[in-house]
N, C-alpha and C. Protein backbone atom coordinates (compact mmCIF):
# COMPACT_ATOMS: atom_id res chain seq x y z
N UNK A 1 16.14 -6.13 -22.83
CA UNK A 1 15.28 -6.65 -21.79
C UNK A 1 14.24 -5.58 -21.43
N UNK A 2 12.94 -6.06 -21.36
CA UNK A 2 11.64 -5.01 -20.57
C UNK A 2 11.85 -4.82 -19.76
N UNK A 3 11.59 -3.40 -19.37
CA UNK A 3 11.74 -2.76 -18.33
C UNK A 3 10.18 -2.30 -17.52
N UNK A 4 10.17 -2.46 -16.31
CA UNK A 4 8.41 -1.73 -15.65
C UNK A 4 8.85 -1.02 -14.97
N UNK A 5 7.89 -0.20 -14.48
CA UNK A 5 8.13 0.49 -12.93
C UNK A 5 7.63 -0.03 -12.52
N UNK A 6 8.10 -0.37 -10.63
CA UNK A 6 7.87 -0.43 -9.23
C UNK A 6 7.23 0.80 -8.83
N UNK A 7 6.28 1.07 -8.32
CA UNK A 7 5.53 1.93 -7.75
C UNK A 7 6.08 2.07 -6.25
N UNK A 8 6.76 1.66 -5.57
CA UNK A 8 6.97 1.12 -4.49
C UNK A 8 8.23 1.91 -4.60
N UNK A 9 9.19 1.81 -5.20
CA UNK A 9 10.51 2.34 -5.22
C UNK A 9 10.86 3.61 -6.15
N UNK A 10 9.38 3.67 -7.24
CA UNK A 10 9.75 4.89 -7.78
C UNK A 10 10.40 5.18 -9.03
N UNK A 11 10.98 3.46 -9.49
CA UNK A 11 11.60 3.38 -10.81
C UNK A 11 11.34 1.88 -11.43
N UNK A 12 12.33 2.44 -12.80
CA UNK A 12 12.20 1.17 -13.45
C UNK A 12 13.15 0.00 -13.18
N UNK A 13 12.38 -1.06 -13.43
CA UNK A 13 13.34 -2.31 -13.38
C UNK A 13 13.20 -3.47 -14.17
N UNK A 14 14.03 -4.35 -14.53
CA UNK A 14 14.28 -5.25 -15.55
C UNK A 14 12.79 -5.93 -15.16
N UNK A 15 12.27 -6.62 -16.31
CA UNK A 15 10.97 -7.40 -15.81
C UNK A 15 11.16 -8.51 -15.10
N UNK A 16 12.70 -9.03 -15.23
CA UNK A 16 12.95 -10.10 -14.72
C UNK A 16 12.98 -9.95 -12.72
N UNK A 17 12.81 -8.54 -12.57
CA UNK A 17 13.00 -8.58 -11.00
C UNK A 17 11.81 -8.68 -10.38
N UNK A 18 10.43 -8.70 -11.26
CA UNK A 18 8.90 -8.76 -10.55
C UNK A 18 8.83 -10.40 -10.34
N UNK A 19 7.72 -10.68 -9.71
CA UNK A 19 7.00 -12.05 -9.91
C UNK A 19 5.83 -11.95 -11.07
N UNK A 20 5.71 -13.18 -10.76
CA UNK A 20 4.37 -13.24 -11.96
C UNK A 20 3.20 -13.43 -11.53
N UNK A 21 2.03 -12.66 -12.32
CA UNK A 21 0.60 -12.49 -11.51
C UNK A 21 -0.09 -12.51 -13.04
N UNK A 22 -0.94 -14.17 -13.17
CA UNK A 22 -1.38 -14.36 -14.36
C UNK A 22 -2.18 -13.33 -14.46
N UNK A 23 -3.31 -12.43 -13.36
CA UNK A 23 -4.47 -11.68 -13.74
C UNK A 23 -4.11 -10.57 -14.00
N UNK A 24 -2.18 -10.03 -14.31
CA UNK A 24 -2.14 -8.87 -14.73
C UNK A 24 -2.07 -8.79 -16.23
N UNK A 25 -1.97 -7.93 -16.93
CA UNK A 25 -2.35 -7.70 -18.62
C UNK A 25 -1.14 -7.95 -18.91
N UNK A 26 0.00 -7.65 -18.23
CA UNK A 26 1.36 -8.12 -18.77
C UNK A 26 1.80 -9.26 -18.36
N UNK A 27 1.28 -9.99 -16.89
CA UNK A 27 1.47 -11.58 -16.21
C UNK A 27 2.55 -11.05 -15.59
N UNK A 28 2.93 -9.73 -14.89
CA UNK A 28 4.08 -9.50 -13.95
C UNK A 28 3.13 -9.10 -12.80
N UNK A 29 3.90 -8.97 -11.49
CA UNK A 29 3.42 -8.15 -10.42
C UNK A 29 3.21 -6.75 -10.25
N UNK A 30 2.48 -6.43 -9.78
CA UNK A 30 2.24 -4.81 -9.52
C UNK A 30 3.64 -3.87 -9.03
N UNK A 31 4.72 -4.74 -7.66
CA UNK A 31 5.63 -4.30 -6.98
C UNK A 31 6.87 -5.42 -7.68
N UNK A 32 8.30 -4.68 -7.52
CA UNK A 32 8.99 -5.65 -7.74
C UNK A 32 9.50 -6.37 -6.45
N UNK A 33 9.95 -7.75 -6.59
CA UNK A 33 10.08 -8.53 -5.85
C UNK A 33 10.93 -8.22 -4.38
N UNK A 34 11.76 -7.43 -4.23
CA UNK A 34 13.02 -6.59 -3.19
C UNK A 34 11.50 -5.70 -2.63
N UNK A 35 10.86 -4.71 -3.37
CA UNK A 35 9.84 -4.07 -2.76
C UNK A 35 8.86 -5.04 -2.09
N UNK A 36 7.90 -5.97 -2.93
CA UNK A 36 7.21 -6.59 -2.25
C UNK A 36 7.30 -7.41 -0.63
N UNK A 37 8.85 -7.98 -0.82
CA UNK A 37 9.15 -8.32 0.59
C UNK A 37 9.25 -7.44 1.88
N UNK A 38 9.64 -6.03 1.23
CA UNK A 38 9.65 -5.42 2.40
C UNK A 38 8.30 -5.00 2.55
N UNK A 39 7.25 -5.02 2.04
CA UNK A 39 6.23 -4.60 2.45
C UNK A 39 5.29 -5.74 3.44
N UNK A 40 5.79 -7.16 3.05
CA UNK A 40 5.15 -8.15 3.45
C UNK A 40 6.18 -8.04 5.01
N UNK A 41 7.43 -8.35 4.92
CA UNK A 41 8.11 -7.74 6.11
C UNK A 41 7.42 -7.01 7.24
N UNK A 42 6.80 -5.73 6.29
CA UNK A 42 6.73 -4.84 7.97
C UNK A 42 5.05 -5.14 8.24
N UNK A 43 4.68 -5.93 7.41
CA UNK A 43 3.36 -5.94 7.61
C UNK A 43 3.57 -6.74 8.63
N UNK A 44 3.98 -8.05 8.38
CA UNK A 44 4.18 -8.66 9.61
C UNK A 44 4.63 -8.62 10.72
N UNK A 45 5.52 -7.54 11.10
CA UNK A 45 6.36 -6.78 12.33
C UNK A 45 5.22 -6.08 12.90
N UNK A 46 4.33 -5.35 12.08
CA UNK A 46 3.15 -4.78 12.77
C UNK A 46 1.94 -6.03 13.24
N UNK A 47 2.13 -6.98 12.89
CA UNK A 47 0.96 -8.08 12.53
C UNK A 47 1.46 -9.40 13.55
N UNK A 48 2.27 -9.52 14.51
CA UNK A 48 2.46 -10.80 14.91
C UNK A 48 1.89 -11.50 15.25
N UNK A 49 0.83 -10.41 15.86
CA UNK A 49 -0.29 -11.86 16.90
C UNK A 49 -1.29 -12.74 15.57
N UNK A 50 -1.44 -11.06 14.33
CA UNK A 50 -1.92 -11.81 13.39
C UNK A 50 -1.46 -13.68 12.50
N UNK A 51 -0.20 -12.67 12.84
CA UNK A 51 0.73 -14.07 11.80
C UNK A 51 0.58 -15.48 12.91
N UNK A 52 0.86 -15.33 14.19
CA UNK A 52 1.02 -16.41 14.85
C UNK A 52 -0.63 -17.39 14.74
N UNK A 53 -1.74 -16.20 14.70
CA UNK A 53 -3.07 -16.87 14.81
C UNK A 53 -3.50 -17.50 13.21
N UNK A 54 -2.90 -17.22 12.35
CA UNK A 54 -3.15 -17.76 10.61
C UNK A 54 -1.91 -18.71 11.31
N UNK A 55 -0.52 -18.93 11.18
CA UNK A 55 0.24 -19.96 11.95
C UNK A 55 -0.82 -21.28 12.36
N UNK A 56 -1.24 -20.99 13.53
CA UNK A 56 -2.00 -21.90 14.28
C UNK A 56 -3.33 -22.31 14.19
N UNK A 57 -4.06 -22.04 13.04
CA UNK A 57 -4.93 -22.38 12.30
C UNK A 57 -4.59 -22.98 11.15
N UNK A 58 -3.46 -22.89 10.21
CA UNK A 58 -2.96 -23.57 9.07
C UNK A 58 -2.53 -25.28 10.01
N UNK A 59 -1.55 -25.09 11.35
CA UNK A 59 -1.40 -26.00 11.92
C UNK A 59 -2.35 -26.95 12.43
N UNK A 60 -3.56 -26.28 12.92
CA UNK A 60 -4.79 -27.16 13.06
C UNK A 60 -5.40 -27.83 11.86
N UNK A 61 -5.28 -27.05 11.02
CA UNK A 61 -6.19 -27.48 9.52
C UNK A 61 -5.50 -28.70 9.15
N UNK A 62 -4.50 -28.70 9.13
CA UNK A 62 -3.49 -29.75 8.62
C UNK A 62 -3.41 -30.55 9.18
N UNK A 63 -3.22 -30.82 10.80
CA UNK A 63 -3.50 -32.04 11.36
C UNK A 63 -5.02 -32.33 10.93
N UNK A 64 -6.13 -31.89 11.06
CA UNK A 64 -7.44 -32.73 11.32
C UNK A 64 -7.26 -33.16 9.83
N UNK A 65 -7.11 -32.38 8.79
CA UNK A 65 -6.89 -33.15 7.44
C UNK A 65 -6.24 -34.48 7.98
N UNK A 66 -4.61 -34.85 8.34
CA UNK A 66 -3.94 -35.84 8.14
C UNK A 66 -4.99 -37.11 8.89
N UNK A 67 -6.04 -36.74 10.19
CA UNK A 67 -6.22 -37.29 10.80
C UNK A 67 -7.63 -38.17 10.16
N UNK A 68 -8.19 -37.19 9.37
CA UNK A 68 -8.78 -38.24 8.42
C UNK A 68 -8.67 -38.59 6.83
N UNK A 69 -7.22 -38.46 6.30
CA UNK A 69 -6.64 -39.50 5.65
C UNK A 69 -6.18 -40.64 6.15
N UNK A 70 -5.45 -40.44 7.67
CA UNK A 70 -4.94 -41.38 7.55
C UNK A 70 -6.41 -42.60 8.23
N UNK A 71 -7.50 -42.06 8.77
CA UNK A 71 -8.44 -42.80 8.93
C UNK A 71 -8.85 -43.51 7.86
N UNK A 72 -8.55 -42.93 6.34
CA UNK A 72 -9.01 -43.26 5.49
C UNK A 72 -8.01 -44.04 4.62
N UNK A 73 -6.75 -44.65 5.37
CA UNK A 73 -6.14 -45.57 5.08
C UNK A 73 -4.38 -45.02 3.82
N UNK A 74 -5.09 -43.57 3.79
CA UNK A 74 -4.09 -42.62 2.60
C UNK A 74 -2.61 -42.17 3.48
N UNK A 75 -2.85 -42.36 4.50
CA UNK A 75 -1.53 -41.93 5.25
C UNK A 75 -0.96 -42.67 5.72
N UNK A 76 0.52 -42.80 6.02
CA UNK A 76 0.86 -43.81 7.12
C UNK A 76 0.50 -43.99 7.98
C-alpha cells in the first residue's frame, strides 16, 4: 500500500487515510484526514460567530430558493 506524508503530523501514512482532491497530481489531500479535522475543529472553536453567520446565510439561501420552486410548482 502507498504511503504519503501528512505535513500536519510529521509522518507517513497509508494513502488510504487522506481524502481525495482531484487538483492534486496524485488526487489525494495535502493533510491526512484525523489531521485535517482537527484543523477544521479549532478553526471553528476560534470562528463561532463566523460559523453561526455562514449557518444563517446557507439557511436563508435555502429557504428563498424553496420559496421560488415551490412558486414554480417544483415543490410541495
Amino acid at each position: 500500500m502507498p504511503l504519503k506524508w501528512c505535513p500536519g503530523h510529521q509522518k507517513f501514512h497509508s494513502a488510504s487515510e487522506f481524502g481525495s482532491n482531484s487538483n492534486a497530481p496524485d488526487g489525494l489531500a495535502t493533510y491526512c484526514k484525523v489531521y485535517a479535522n482537527e484543523i477544521q475543529r479549532e478553526w471553528r472553536a476560534k470562528n463561532s460567530g463566523k460559523v453561526q453567520a455562514i449557518r444563517r446565510e446557507y439557511i436563508a439561501r435555502v429557504k428563498r430558493r424553496n420559496i421560488l420552486l415551490r412558486a414554480k410548482g417544483k415543490l410541495p
